[in-house]
PDB file of N, CA and C in Angstrom:
ATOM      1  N   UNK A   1     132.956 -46.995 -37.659  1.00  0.00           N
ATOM      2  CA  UNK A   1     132.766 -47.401 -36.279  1.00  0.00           C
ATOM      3  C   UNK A   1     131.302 -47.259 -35.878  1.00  0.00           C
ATOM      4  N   UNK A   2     130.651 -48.278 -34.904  1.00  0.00           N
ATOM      5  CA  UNK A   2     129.097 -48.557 -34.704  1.00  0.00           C
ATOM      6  C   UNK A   2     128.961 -46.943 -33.641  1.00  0.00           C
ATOM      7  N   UNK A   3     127.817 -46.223 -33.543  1.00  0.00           N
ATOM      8  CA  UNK A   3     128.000 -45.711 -32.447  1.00  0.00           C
ATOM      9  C   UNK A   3     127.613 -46.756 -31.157  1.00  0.00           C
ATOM     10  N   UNK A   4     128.337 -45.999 -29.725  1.00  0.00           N
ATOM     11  CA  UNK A   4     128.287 -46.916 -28.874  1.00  0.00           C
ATOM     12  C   UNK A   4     127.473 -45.846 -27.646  1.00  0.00           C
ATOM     13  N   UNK A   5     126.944 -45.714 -26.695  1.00  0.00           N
ATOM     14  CA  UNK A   5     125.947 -47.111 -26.896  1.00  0.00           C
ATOM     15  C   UNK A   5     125.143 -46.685 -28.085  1.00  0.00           C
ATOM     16  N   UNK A   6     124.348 -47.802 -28.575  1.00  0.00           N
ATOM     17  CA  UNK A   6     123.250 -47.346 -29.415  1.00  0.00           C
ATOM     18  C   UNK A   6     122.145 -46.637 -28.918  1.00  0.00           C
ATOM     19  N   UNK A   7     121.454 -46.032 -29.980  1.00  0.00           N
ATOM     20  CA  UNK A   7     119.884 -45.239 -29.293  1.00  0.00           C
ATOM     21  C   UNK A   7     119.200 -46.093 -29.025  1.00  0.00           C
ATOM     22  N   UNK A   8     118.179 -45.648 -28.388  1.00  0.00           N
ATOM     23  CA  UNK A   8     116.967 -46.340 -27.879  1.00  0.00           C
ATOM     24  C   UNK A   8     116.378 -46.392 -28.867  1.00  0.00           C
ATOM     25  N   UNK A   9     115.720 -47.961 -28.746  1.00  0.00           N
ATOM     26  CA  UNK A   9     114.706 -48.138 -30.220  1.00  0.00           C
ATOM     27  C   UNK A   9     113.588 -47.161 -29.839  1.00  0.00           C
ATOM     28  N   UNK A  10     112.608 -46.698 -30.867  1.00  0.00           N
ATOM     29  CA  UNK A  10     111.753 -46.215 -31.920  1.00  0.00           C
ATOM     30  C   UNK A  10     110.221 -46.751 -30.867  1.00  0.00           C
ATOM     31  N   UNK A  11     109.616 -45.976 -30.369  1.00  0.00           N
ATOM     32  CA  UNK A  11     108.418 -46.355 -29.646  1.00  0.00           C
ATOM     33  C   UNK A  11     107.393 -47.678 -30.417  1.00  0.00           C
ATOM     34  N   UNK A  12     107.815 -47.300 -31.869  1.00  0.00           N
ATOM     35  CA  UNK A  12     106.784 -48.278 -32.910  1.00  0.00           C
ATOM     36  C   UNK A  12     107.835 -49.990 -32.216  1.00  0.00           C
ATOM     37  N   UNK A  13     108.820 -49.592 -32.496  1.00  0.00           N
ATOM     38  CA  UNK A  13     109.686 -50.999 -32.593  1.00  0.00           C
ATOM     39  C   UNK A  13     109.276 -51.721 -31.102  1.00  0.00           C
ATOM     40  N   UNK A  14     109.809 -50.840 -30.027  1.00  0.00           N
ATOM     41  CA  UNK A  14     109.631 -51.213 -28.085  1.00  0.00           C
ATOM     42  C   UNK A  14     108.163 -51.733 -28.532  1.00  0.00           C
ATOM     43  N   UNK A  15     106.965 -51.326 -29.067  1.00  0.00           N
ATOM     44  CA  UNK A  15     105.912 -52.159 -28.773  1.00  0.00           C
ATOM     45  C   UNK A  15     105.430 -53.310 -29.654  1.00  0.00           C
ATOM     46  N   UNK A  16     106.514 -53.598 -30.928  1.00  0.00           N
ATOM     47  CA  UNK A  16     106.559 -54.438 -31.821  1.00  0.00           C
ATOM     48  C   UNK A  16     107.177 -55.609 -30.486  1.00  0.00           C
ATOM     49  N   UNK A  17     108.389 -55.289 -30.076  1.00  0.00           N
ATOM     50  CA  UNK A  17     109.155 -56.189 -29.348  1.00  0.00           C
ATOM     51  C   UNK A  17     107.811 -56.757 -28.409  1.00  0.00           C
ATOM     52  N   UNK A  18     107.787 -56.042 -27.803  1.00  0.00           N
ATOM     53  CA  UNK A  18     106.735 -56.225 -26.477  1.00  0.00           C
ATOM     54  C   UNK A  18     105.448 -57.089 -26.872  1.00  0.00           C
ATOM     55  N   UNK A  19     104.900 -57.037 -28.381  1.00  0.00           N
ATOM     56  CA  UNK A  19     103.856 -57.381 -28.469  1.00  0.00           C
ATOM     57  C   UNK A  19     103.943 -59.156 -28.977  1.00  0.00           C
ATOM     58  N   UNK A  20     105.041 -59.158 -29.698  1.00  0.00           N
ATOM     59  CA  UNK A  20     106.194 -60.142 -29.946  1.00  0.00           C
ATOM     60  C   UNK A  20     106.520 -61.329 -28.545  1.00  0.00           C
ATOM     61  N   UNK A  21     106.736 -60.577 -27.694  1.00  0.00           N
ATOM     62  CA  UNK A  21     107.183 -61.559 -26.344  1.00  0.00           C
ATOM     63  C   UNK A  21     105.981 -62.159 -25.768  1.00  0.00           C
ATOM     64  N   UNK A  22     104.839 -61.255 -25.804  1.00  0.00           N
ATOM     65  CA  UNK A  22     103.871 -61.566 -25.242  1.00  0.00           C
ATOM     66  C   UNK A  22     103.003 -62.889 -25.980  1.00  0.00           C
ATOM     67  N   UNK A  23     103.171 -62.480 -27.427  1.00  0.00           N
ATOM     68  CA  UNK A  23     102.765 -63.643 -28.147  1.00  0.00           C
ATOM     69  C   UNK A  23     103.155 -64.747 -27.783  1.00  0.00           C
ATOM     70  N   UNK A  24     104.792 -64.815 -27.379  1.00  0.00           N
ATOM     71  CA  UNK A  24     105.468 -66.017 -27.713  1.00  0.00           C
ATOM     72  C   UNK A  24     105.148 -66.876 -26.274  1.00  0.00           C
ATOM     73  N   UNK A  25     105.096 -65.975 -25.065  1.00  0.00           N
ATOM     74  CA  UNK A  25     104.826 -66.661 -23.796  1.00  0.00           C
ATOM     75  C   UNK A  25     103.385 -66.993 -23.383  1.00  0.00           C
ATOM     76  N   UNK A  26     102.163 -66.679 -24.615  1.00  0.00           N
ATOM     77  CA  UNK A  26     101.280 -67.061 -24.282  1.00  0.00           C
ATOM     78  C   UNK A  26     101.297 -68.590 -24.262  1.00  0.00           C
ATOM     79  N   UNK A  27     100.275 -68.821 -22.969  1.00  0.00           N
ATOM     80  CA  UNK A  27     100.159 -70.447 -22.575  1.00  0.00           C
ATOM     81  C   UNK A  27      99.682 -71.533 -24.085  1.00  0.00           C
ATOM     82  N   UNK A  28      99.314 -70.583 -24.822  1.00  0.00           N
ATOM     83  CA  UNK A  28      98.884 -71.481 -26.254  1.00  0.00           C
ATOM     84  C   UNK A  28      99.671 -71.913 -26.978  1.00  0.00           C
ATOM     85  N   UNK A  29     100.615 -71.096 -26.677  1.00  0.00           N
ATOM     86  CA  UNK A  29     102.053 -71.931 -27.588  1.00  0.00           C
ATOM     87  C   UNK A  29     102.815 -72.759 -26.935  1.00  0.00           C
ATOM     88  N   UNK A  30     102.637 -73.076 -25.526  1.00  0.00           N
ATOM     89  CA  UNK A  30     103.342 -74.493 -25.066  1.00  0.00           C
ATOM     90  C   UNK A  30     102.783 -75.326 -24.329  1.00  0.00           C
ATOM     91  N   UNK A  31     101.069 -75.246 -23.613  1.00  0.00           N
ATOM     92  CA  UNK A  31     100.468 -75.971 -23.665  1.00  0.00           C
ATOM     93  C   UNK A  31     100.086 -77.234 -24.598  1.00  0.00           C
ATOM     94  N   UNK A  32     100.089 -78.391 -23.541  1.00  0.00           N
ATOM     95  CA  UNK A  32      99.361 -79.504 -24.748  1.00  0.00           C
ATOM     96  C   UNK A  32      98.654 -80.337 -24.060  1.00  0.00           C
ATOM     97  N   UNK A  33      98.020 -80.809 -25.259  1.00  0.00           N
ATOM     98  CA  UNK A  33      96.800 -81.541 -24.810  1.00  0.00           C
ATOM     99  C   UNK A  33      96.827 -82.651 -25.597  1.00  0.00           C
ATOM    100  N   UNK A  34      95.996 -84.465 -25.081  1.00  0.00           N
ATOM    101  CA  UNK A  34      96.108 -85.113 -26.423  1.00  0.00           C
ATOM    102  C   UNK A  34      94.959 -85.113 -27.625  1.00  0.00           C
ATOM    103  N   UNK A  35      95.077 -85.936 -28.237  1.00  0.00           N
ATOM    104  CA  UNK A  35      94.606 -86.263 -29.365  1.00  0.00           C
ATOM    105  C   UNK A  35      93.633 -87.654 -28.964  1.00  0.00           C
ATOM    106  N   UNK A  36      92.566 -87.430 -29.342  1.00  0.00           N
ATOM    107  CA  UNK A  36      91.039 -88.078 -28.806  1.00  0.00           C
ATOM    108  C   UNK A  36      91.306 -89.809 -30.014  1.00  0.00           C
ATOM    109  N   UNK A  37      92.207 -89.795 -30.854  1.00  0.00           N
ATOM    110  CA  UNK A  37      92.084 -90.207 -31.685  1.00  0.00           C
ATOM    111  C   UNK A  37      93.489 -91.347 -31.357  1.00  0.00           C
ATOM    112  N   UNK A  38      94.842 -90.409 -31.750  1.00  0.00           N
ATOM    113  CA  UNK A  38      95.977 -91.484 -31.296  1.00  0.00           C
ATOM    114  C   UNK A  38      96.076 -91.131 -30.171  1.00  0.00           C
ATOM    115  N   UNK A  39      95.750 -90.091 -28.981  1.00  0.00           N
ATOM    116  CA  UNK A  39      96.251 -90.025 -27.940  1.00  0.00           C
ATOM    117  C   UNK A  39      97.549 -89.104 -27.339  1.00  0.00           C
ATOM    118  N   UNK A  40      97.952 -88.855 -28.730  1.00  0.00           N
ATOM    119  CA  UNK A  40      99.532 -88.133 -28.472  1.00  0.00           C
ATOM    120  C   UNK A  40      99.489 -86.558 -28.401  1.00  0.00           C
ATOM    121  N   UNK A  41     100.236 -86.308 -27.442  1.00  0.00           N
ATOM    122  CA  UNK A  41     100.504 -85.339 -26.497  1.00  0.00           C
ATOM    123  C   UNK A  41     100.563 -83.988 -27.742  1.00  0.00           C
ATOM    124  N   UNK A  42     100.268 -83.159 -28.098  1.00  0.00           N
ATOM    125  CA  UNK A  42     100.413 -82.498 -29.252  1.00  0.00           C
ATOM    126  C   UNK A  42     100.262 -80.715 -28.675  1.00  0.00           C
ATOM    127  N   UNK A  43     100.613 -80.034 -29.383  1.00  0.00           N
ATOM    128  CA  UNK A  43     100.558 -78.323 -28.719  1.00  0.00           C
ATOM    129  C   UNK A  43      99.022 -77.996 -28.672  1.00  0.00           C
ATOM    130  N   UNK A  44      98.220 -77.499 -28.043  1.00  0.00           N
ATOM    131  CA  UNK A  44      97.129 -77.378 -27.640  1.00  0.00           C
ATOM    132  C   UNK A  44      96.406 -76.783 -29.334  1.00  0.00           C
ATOM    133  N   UNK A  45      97.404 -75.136 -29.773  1.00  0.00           N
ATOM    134  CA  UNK A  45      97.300 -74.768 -30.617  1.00  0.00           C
ATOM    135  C   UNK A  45      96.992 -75.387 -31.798  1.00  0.00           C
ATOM    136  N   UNK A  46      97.687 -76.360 -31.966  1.00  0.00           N
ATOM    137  CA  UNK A  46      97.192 -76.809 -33.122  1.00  0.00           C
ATOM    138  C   UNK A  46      96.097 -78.296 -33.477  1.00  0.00           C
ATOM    139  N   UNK A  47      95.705 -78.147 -32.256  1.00  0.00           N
ATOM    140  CA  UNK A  47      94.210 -79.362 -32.239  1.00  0.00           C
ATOM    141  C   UNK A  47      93.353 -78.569 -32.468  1.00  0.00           C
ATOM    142  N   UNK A  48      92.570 -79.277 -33.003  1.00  0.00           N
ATOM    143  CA  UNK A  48      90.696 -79.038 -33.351  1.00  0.00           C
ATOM    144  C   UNK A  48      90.361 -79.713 -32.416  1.00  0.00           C
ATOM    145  N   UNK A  49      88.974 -79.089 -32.512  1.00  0.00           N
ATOM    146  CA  UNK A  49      87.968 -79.627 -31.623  1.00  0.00           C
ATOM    147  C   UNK A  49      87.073 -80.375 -32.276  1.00  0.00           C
ATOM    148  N   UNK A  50      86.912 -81.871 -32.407  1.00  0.00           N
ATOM    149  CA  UNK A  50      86.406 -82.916 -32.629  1.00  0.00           C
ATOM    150  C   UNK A  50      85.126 -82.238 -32.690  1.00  0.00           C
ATOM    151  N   UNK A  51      84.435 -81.575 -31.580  1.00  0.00           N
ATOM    152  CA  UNK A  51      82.944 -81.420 -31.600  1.00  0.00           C
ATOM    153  C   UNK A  51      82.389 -80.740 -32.740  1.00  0.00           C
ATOM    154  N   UNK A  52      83.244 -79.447 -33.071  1.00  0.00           N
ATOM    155  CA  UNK A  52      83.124 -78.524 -34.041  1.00  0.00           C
ATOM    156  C   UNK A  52      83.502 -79.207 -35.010  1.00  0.00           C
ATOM    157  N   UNK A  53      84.170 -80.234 -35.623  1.00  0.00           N
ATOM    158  CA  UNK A  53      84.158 -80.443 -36.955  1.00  0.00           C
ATOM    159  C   UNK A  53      82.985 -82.068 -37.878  1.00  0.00           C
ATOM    160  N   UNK A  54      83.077 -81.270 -38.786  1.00  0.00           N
ATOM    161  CA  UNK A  54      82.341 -82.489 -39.394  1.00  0.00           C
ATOM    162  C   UNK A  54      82.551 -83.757 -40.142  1.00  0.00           C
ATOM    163  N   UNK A  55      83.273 -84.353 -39.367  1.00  0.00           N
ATOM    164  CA  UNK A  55      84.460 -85.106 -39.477  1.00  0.00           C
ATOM    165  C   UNK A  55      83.495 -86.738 -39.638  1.00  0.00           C
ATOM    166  N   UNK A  56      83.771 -87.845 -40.573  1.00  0.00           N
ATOM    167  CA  UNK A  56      83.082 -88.986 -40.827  1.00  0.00           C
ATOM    168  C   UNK A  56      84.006 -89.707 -39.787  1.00  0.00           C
ATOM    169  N   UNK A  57      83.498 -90.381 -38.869  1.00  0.00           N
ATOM    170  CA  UNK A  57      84.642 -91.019 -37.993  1.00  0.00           C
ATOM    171  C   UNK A  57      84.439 -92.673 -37.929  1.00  0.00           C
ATOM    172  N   UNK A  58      83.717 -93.155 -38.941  1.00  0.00           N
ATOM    173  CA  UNK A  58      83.512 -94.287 -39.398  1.00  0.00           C
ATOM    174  C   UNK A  58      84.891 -95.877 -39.455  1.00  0.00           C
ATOM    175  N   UNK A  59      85.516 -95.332 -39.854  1.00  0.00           N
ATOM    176  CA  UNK A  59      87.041 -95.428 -40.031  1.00  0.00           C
ATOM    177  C   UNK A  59      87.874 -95.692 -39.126  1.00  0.00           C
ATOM    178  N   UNK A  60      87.003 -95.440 -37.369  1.00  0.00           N
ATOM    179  CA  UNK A  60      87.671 -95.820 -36.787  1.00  0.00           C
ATOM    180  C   UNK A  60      86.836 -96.686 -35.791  1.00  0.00           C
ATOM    181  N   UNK A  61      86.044 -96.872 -36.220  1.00  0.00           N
ATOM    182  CA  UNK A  61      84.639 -98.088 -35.843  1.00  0.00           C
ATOM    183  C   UNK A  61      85.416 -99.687 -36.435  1.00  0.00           C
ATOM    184  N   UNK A  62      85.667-100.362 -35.172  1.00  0.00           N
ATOM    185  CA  UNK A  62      87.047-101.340 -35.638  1.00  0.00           C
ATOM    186  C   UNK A  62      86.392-102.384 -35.326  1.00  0.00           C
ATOM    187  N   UNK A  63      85.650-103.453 -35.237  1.00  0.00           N
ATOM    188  CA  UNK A  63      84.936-104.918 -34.529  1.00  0.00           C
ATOM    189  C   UNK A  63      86.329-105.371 -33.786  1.00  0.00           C
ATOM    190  N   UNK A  64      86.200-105.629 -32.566  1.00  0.00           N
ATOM    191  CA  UNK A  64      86.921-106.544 -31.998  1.00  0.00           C
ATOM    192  C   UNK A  64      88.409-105.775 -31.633  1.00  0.00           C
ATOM    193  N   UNK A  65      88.127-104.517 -31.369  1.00  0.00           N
ATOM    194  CA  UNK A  65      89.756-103.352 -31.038  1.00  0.00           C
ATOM    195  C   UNK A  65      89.390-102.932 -29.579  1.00  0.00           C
ATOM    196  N   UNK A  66      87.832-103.006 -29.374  1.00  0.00           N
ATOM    197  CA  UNK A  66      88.135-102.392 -27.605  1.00  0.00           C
ATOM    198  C   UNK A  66      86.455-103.478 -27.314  1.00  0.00           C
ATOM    199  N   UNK A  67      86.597-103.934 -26.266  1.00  0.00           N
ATOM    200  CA  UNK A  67      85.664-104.417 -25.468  1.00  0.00           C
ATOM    201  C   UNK A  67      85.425-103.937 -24.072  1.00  0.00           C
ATOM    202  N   UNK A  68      84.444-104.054 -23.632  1.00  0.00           N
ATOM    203  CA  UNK A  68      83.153-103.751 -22.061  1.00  0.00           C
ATOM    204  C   UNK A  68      84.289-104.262 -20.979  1.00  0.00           C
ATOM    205  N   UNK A  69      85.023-104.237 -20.220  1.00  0.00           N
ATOM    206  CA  UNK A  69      85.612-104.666 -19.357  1.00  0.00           C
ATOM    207  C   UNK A  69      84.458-105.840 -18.617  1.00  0.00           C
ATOM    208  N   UNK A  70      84.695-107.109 -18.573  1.00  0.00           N
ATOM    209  CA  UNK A  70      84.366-108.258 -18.124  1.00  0.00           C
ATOM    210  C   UNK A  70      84.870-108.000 -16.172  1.00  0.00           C
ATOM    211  N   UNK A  71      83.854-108.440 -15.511  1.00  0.00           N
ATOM    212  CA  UNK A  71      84.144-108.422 -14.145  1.00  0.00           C
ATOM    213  C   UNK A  71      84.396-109.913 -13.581  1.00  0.00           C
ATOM    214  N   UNK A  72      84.492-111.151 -14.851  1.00  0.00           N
ATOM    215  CA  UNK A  72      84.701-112.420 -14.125  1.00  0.00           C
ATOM    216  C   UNK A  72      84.738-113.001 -15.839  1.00  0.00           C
ATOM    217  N   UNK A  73      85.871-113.948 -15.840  1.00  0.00           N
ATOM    218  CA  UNK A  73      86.187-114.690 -16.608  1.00  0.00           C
ATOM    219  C   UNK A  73      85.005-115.294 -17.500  1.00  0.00           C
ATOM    220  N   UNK A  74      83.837-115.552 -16.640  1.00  0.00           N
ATOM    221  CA  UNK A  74      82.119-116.378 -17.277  1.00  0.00           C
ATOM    222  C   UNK A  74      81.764-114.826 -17.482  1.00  0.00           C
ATOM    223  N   UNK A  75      81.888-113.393 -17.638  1.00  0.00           N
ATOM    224  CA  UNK A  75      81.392-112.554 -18.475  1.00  0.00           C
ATOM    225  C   UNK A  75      81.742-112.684 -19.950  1.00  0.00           C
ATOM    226  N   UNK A  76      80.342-113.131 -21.062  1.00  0.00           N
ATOM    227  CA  UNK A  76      81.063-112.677 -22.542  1.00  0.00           C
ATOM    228  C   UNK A  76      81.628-111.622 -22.980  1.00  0.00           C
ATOM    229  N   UNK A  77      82.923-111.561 -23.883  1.00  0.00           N
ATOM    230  CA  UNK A  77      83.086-110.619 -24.636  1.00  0.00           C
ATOM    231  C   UNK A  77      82.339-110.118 -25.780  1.00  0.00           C
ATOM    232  N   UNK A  78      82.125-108.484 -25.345  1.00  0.00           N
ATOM    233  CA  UNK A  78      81.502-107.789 -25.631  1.00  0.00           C
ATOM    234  C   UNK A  78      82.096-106.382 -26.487  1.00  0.00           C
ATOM    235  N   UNK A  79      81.759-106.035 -27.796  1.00  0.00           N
ATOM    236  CA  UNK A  79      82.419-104.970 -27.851  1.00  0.00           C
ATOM    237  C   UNK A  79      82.098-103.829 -27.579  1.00  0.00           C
ATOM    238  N   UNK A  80      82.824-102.383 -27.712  1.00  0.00           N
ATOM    239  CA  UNK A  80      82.322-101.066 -27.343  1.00  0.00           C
ATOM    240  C   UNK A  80      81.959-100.507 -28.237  1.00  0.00           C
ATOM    241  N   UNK A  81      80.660-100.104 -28.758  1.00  0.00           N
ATOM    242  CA  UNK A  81      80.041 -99.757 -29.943  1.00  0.00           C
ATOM    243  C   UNK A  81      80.708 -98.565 -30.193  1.00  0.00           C
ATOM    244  N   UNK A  82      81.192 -98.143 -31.370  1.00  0.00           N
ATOM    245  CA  UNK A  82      80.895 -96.958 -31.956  1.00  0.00           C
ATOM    246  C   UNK A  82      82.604 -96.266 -32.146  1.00  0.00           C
ATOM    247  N   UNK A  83      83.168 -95.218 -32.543  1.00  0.00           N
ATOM    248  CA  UNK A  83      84.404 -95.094 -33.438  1.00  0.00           C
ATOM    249  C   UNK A  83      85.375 -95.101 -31.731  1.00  0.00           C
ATOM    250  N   UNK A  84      86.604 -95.905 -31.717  1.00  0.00           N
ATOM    251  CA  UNK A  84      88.002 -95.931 -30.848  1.00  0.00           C
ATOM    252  C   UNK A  84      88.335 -94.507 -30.635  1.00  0.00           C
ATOM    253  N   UNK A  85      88.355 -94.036 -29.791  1.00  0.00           N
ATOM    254  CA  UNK A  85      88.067 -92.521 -29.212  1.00  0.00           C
ATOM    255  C   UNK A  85      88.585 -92.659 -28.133  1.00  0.00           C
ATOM    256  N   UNK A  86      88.968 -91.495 -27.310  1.00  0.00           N
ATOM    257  CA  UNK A  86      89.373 -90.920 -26.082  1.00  0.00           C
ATOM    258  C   UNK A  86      88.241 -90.491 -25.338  1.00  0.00           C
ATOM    259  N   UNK A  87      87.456 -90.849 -24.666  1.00  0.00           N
ATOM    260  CA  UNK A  87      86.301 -90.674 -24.127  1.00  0.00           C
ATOM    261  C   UNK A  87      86.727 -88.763 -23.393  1.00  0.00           C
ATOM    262  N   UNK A  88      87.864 -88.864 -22.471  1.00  0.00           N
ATOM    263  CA  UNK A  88      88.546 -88.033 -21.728  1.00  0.00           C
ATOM    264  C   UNK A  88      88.620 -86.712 -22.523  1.00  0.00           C
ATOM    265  N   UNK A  89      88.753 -86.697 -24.280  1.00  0.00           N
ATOM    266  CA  UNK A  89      89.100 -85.567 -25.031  1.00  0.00           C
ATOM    267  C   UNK A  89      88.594 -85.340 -25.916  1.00  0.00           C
ATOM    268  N   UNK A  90      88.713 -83.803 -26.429  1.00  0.00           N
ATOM    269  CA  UNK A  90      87.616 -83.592 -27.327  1.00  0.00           C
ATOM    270  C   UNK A  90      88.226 -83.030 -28.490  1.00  0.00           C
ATOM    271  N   UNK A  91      89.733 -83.245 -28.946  1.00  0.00           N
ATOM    272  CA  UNK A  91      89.888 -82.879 -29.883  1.00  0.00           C
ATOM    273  C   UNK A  91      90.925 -83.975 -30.553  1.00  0.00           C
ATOM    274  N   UNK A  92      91.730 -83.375 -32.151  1.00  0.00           N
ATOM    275  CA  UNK A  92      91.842 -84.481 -32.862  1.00  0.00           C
ATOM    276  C   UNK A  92      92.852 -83.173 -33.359  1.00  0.00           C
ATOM    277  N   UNK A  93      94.375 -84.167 -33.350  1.00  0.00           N
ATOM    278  CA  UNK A  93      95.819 -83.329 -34.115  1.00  0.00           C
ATOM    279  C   UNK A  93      95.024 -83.198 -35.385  1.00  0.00           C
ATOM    280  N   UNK A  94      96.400 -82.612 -35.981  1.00  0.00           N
ATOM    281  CA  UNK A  94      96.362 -82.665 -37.776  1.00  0.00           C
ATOM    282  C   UNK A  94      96.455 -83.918 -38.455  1.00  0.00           C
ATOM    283  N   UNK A  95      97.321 -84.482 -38.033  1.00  0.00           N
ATOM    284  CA  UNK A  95      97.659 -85.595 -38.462  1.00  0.00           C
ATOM    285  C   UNK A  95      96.384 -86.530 -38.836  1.00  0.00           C
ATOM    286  N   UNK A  96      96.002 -87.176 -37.717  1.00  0.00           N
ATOM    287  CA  UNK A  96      94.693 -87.791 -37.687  1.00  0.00           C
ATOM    288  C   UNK A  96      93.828 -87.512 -38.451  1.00  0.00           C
ATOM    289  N   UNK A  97      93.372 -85.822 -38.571  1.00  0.00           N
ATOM    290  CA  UNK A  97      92.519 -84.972 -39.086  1.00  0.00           C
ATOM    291  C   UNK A  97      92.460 -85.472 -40.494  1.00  0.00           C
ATOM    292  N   UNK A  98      93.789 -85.203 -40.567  1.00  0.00           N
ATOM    293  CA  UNK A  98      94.075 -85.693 -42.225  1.00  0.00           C
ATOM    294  C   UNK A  98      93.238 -86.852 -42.899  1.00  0.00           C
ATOM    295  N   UNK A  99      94.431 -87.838 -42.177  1.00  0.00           N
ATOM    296  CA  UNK A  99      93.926 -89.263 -41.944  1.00  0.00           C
ATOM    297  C   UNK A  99      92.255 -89.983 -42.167  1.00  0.00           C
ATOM    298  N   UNK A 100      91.923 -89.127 -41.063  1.00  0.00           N
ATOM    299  CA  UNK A 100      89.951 -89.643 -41.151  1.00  0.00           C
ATOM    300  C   UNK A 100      89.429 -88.656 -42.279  1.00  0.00           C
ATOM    301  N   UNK A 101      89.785 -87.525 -42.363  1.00  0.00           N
ATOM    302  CA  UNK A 101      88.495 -86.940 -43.264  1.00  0.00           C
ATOM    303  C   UNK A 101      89.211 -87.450 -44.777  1.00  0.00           C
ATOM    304  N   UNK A 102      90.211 -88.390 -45.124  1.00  0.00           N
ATOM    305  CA  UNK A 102      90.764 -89.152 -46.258  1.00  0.00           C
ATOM    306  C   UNK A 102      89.681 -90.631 -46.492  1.00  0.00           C
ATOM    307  N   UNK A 103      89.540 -90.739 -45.093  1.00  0.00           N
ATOM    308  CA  UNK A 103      88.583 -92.244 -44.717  1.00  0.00           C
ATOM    309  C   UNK A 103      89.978 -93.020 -44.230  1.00  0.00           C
ATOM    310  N   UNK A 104      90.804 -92.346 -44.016  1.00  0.00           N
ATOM    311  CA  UNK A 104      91.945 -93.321 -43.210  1.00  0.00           C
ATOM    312  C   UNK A 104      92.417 -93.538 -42.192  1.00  0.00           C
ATOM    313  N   UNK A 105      93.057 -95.068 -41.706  1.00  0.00           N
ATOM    314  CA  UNK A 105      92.923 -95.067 -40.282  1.00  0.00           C
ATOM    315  C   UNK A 105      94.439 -94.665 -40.240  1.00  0.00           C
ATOM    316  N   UNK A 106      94.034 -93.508 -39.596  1.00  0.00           N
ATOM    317  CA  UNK A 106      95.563 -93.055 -38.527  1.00  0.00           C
ATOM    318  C   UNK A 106      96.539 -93.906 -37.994  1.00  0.00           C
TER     319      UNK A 106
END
């Protein structure tokens, strides 16, 4: 037969638990943010920061994927120089990560 009630856990264990909960409700584990790259909504935790890495982003330098917004039909199209990016964000999932530093487009 179990004893009933049980003892009180072990001061080591109460601050194992405690240190445990606190981990789990930090804002880093369910915060999210997107991805500078596809855009998608991803856990904050596990993005990089685009700035910090040394990432070739060549790959996503596309001719003819994003153009200058035209203010009248007689404006030429024009493209937007330089790699399809999230102007708004500064980091890049795993996924992607993968993807470009392979030389591949996501």
């Amino acid at each position: 037969n179990p004893k009933f009630p049980p003892s009180a856990p072990s001061p080591k264990l109460m601050h194992q638990i405690f240190a445990d909960f606190c981990k789990d409700i930090d804002p880093n584990q369910f915060e999210e943010s997107g991805c500078a790259v596809c855009g998608q909504l991803t856990q904050s935790s596990t993005l990089k920061k685009l700035s910090e890495m040394n990432l070739n982003l060549d790959i996503l330098i596309q001719e003819g994927v994003t153009q200058v917004e035209r203010q009248s039909s007689k404006d030429p199209l024009s493209d937007i120089e330089g790699p399809v990016l999230d102007s708004d964000l500064d980091s890049i999932c795993q996924t992607c990560c993968r993807s470009v530093s392979k030389g591949k487009m996501p």
